[in-house]
Protein backbone atom coordinates (compact mmCIF):
# COMPACT_ATOMS: atom_id res chain seq x y z
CA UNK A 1 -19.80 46.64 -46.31
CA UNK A 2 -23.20 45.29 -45.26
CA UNK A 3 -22.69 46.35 -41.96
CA UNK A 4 -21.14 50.01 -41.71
CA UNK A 5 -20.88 49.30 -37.55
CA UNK A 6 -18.37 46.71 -37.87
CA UNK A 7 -15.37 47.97 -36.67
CA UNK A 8 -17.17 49.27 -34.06
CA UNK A 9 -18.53 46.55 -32.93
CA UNK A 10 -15.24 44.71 -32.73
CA UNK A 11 -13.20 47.69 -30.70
CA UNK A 12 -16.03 48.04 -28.44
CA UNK A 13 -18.63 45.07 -26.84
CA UNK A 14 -16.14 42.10 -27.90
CA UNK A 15 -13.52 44.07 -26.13
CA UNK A 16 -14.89 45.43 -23.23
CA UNK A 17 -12.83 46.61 -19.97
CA UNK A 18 -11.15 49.78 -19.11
CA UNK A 19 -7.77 51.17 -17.49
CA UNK A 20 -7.56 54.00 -15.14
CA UNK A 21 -4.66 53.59 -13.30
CA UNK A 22 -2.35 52.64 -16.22
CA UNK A 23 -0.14 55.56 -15.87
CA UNK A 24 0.99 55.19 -13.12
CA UNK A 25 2.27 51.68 -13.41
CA UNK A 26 3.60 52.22 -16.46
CA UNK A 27 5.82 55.14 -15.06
CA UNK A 28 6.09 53.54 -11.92
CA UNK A 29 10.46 53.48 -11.34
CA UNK A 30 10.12 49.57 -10.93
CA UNK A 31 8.20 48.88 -13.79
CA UNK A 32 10.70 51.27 -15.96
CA UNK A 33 13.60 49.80 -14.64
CA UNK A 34 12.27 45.98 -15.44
CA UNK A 35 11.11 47.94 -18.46
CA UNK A 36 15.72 48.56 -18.80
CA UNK A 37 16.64 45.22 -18.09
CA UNK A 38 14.06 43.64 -20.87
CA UNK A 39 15.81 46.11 -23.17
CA UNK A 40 19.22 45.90 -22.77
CA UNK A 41 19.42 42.15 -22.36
CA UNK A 42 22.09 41.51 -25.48
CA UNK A 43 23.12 44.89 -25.81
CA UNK A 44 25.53 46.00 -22.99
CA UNK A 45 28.40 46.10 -25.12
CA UNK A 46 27.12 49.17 -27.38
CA UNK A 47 27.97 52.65 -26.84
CA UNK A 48 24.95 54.17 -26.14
CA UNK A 49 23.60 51.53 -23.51
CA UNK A 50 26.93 51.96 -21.66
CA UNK A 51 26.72 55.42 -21.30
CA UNK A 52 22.95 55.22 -20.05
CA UNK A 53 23.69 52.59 -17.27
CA UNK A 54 27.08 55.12 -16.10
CA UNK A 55 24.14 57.25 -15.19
CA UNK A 56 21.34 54.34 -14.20
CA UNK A 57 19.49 55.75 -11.12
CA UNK A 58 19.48 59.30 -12.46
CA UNK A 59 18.36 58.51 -16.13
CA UNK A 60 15.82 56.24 -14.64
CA UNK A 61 14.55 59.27 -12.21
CA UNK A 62 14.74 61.87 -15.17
CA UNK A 63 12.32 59.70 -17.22
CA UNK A 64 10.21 59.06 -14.41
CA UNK A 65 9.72 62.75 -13.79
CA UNK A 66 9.41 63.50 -17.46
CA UNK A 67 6.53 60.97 -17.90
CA UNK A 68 5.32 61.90 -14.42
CA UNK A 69 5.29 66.17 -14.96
CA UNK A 70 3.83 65.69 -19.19
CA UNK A 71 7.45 67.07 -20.50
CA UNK A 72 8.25 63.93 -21.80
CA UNK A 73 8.70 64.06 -25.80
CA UNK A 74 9.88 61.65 -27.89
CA UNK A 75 13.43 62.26 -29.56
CA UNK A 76 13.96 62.08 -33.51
CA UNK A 77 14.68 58.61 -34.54
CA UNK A 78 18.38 57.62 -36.16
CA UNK A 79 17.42 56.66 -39.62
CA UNK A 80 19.33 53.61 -41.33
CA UNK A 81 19.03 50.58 -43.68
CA UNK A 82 19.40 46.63 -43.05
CA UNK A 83 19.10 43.62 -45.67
CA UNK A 84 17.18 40.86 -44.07
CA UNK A 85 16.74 39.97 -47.08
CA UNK A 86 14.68 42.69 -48.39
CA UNK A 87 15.89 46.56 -47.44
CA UNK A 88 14.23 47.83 -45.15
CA UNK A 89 14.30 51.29 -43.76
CA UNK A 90 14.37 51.56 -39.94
CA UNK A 91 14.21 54.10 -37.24
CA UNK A 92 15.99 53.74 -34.32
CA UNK A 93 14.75 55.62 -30.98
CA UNK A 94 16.45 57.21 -28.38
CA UNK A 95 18.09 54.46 -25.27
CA UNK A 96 15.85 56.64 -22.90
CA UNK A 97 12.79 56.20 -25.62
CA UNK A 98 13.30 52.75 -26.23
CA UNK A 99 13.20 52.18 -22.60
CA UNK A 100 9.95 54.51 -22.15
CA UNK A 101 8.41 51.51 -24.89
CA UNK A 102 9.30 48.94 -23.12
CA UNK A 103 7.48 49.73 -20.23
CA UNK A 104 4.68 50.54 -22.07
CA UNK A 105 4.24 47.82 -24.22
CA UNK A 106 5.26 45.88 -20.17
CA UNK A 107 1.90 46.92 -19.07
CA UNK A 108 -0.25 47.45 -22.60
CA UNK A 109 0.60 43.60 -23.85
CA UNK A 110 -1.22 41.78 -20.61
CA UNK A 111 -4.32 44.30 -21.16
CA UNK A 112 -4.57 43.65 -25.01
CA UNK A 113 -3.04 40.23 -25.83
CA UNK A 114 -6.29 38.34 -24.14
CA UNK A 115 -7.85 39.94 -27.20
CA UNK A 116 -6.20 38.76 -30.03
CA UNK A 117 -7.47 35.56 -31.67
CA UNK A 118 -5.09 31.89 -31.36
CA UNK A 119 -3.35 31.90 -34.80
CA UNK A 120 -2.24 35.54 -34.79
CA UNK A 121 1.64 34.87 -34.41
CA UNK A 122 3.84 38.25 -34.69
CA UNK A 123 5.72 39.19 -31.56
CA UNK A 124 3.58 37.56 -28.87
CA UNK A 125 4.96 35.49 -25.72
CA UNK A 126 5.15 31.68 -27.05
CA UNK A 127 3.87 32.14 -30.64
CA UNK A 128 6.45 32.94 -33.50
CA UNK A 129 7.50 32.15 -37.06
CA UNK A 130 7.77 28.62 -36.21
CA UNK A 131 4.24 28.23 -34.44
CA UNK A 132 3.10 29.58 -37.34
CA UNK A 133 4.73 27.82 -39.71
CA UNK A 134 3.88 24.60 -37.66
CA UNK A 135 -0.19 25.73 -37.66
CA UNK A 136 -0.05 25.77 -41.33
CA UNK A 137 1.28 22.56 -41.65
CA UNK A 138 -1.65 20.94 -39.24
CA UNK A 139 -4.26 23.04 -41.16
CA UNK A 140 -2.85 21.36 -44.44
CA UNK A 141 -2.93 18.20 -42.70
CA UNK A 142 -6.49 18.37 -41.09
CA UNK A 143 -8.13 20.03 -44.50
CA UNK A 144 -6.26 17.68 -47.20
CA UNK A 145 -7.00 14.41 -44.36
CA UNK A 146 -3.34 14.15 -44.18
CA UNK A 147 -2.76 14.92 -47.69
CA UNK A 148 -5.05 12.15 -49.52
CA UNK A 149 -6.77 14.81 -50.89
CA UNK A 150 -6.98 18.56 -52.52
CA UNK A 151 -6.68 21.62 -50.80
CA UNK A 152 -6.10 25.12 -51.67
CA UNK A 153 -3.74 27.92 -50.02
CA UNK A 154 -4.95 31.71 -49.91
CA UNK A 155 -1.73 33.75 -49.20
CA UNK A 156 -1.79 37.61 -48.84
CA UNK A 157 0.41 40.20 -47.85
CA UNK A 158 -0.42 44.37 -46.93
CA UNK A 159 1.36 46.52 -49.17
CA UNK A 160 3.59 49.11 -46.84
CA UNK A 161 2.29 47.88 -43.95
CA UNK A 162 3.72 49.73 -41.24
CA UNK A 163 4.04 53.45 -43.60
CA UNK A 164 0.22 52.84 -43.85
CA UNK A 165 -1.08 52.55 -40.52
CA UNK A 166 -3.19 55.59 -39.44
CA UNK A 167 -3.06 57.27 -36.81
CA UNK A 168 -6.51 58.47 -35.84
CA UNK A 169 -7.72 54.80 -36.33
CA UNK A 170 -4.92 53.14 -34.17
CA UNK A 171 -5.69 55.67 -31.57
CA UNK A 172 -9.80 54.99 -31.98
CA UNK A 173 -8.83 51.59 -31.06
CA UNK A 174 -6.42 51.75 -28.34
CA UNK A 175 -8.41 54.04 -26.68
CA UNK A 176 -11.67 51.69 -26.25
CA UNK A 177 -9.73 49.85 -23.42
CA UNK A 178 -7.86 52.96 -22.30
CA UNK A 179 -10.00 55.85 -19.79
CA UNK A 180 -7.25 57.27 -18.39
CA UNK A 181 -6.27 60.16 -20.16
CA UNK A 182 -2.61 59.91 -19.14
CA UNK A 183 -1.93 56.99 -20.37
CA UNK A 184 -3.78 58.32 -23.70
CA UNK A 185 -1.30 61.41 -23.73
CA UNK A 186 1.75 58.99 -23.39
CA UNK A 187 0.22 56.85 -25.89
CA UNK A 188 -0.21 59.57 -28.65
CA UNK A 189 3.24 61.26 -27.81
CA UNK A 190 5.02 58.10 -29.24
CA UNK A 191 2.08 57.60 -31.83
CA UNK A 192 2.76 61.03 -33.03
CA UNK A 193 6.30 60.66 -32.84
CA UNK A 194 7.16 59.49 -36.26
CA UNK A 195 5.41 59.92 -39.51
CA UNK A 196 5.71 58.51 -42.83
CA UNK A 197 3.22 60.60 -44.65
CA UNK A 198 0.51 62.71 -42.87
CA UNK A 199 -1.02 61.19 -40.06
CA UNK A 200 0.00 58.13 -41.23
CA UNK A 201 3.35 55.06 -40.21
CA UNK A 202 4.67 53.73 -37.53
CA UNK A 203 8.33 53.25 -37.49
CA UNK A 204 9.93 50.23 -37.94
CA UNK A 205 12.08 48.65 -34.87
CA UNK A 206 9.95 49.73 -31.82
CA UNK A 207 8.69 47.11 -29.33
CA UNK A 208 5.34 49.70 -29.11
CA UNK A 209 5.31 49.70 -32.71
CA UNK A 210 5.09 45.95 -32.52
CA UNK A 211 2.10 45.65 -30.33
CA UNK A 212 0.17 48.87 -31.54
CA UNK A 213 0.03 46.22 -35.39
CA UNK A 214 -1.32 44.00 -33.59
CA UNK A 215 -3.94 45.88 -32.09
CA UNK A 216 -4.45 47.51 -35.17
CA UNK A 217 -4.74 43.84 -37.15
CA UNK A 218 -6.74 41.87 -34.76
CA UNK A 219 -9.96 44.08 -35.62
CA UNK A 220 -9.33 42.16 -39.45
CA UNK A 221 -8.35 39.23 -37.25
CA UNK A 222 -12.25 39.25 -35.46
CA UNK A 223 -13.65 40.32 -39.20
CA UNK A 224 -11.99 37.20 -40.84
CA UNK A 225 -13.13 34.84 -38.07
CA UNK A 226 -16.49 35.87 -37.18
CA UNK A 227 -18.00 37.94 -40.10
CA UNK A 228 -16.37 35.57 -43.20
CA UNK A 229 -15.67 32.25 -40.69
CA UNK A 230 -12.59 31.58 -41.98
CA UNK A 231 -11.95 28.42 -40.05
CA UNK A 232 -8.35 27.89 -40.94
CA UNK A 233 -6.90 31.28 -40.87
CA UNK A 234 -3.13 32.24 -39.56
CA UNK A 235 -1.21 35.57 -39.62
CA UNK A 236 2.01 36.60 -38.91
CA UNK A 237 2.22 40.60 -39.00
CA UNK A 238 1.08 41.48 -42.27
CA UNK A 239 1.24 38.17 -43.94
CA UNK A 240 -1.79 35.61 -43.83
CA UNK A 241 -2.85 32.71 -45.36
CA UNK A 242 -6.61 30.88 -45.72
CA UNK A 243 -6.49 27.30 -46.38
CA UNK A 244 -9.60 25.74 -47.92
CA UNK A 245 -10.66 22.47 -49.83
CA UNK A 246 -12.83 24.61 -51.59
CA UNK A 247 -10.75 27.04 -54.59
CA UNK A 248 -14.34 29.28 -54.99
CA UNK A 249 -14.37 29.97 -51.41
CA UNK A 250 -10.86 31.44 -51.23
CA UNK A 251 -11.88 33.19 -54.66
CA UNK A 252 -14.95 34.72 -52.91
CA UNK A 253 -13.02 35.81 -50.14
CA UNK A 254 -10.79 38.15 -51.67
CA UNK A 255 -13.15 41.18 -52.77
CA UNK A 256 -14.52 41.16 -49.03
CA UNK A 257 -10.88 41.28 -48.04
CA UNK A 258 -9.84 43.81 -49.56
CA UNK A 259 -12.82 45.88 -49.02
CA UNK A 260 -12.97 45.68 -45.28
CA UNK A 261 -8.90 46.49 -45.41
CA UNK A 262 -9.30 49.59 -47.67
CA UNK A 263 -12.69 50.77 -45.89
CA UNK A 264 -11.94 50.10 -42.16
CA UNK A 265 -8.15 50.53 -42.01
CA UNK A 266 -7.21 51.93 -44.59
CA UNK A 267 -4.60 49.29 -45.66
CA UNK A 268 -4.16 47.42 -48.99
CA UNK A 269 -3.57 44.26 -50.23
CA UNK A 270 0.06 44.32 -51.92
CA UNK A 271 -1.12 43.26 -56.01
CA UNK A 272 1.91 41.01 -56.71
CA UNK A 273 1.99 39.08 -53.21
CA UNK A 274 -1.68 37.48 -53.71
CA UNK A 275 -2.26 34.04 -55.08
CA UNK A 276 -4.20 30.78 -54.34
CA UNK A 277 -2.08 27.64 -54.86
CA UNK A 278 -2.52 24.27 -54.38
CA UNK A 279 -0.92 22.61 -51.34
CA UNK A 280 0.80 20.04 -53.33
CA UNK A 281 3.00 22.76 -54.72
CA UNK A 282 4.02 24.22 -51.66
CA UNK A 283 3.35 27.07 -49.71
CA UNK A 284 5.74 29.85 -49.35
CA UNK A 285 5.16 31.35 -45.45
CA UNK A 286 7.13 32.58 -42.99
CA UNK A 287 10.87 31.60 -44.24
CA UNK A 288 10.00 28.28 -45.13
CA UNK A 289 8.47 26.24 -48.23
CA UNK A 290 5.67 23.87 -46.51
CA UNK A 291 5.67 20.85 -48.74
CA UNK A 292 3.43 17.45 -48.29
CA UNK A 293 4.83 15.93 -45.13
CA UNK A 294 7.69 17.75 -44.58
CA UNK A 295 9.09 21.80 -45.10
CA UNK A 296 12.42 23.02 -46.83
CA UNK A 297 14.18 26.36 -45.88
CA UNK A 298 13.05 29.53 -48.50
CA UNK A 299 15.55 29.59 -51.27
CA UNK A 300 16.48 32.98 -50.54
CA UNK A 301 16.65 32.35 -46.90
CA UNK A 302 19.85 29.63 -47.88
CA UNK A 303 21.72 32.25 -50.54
CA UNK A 304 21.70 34.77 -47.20
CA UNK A 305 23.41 32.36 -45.00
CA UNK A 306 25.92 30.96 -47.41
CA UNK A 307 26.65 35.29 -48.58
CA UNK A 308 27.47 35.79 -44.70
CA UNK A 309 29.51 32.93 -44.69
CA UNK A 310 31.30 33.86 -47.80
CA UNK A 311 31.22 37.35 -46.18
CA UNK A 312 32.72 35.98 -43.03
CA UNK A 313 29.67 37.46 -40.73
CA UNK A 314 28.29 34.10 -39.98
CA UNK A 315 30.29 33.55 -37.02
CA UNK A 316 28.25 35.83 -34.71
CA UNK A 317 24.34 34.29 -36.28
CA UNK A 318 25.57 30.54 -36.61
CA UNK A 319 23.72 29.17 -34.08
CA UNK A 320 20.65 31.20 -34.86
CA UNK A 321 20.60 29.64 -38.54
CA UNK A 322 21.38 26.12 -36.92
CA UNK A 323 18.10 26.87 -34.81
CA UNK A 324 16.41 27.77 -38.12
CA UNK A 325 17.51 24.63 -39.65
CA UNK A 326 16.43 22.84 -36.78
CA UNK A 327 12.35 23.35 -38.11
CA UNK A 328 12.98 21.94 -41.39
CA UNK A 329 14.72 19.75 -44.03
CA UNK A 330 18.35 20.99 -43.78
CA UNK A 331 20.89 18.39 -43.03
CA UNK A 332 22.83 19.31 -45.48
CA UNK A 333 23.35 22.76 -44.73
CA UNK A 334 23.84 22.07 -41.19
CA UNK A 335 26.50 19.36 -41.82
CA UNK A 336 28.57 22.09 -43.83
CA UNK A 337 27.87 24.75 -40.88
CA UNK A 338 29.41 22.08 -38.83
CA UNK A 339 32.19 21.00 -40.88
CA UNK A 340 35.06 21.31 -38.77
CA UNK A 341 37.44 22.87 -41.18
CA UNK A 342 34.44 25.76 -41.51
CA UNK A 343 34.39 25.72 -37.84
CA UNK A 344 37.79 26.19 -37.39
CA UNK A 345 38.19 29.23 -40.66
CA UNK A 346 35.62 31.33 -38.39
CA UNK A 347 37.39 31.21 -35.47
């Protein structure tokens, strides 16, 4: 890169501000049992969450003094797969981890969230898949004037994003908001906690793991907006798209791109999920296919609904796929969701 100091440019002076009381609201017994309630909202009929509320006050008090004496370790994660749609391999923490996250990422999101640029849209308060989808369509809209004329779409996605995520950099980054060393032992106890290869993965399924991407990403995020001036740039996680009138510009992009991912984070660009497409043939982001003037559900997204229903699972997620549905062209499907004789079989 023409300017080796990059990263630390963006991680230090455009960040700024430090923490040295963290700790102690973090493991604070009223932030960790606001830290319970966020977590087990939807979950009090499971085993595990039962059994830790039996005990409430004194599981609450044995983290507290864990985190409070340093003999707090994170437990192995419970390995296991889900199709949604892809596999994907997850690792489940611990009830008294999970809540130990939660009040982490409680008092970590409000310090690093004022960071992060407008049109970065994974797991932040009031953003989403649909924002995102929905600030695509207005940069389509604003760079094609409404769609009179030609625009290009640069989409991108990091190959094994999460596995690849290293640990030394995360923590180099964290840490330039962070003083109190504390909060920097708590910090690399769950960092350290899981590995997929050497030094290297965060595990999917945490709420830390969550933030601590977007920490990592929003250093790219500052890159892509300030060094290359990407004007209309979104991303969601790993996933990102460039929209552009001009096709060179996007083409020009991509060797910088992959350079700064490869140099300063050690990530790379996944070979068979990169491609610049025109916006009249639709762009693939997010679940949905944004087409001119309106958006159509992914294909794949539809066969996984209609296999639960054929599957007779789609009784618990109906209203969550009506809710999908809701964002896009899909009377259709939601007239057969609501067909009363359907209605009445999944009962």
């Amino acid at each position: 890169m023409e300017n080796n100091r990059e990263l630390d440019n963006f991680i230090g002076s455009k960040w700024g501000g430090h923490h040295s009381d963290l700790f102690y609201h973090i493991i604070s017994t009223s932030n960790l049992l606001s830290a319970w309630r966020e977590f087990r909202r939807g979950k009090n009929k499971k085993t595990d969450i039962q059994k830790f509320e039996f005990n409430l006050e004194k599981n609450i008090l044995d983290i507290h003094f864990s985190l409070r004496r340093k003999t707090y370790i994170n437990e192995p994660y419970v390995p296991f797969y889900v199709c949604d749609p892809k596999i994907r391999h997850i690792h489940k923490a611990q009830v008294r981890d999970r809540v130990v996250h939660q009040a982490v990422f409680r008092q970590l999101y409000k310090i690093y969230d004022p960071s992060f640029i407008y049109d970065s849209y994974a797991c932040r308060f009031n953003k989403g898949t649909h924002a995102g989808v929905e600030r695509l369509e207005s940069f389509l809209r604003k760079e094609t004037k409404n769609y009179k004329n030609n625009a290009w779409v640069l989409k991108c996605d990091i190959s094994k994003f999460f596995d690849s995520i290293d640990h030394e950099i995360l923590k180099k980054i964290l840490f330039e908001k962070i003083e109190c060393l504390e909060t920097k032992w708590l910090l690399e106890n769950i960092i350290k906690s899981f590995e997929k290869l050497e030094g290297k993965g965060l595990p999917l399924g945490n709420v830390t793991s969550q933030l601590f991407a977007n920490v990592y990403m929003n250093v790219f995020d500052q890159f892509m907006k300030h060094v290359l001036k990407v004007k209309y740039y979104a991303r969601y996680c790993d996933d990102f798209v460039c929209v552009s009138k001009d096709k060179y510009f996007l083409e020009l992009l991509l060797p910088k791109i992959s350079e700064f991912l490869e140099e300063k984070l050690k990530l790379k660009l996944h070979p068979k999920k990169v491609e610049i497409r025109k916006v009249s043939q639709g762009v693939d982001f997010l679940g949905y296919v944004v087409l001119t003037h309106y958006k159509v559900l992914r294909t794949s997204t539809k066969k996984r609904i209609l296999r639960k229903v054929k599957q007779n699972l789609f009784k618990e997620s109906k209203f969550s796929y009506l809710g999908i549905l809701s964002h896009c062209r899909g009377y259709k499907l939601s007239k057969f969701f609501n067909d009363k004789n359907l209605i009445k079989a999944l009962k």
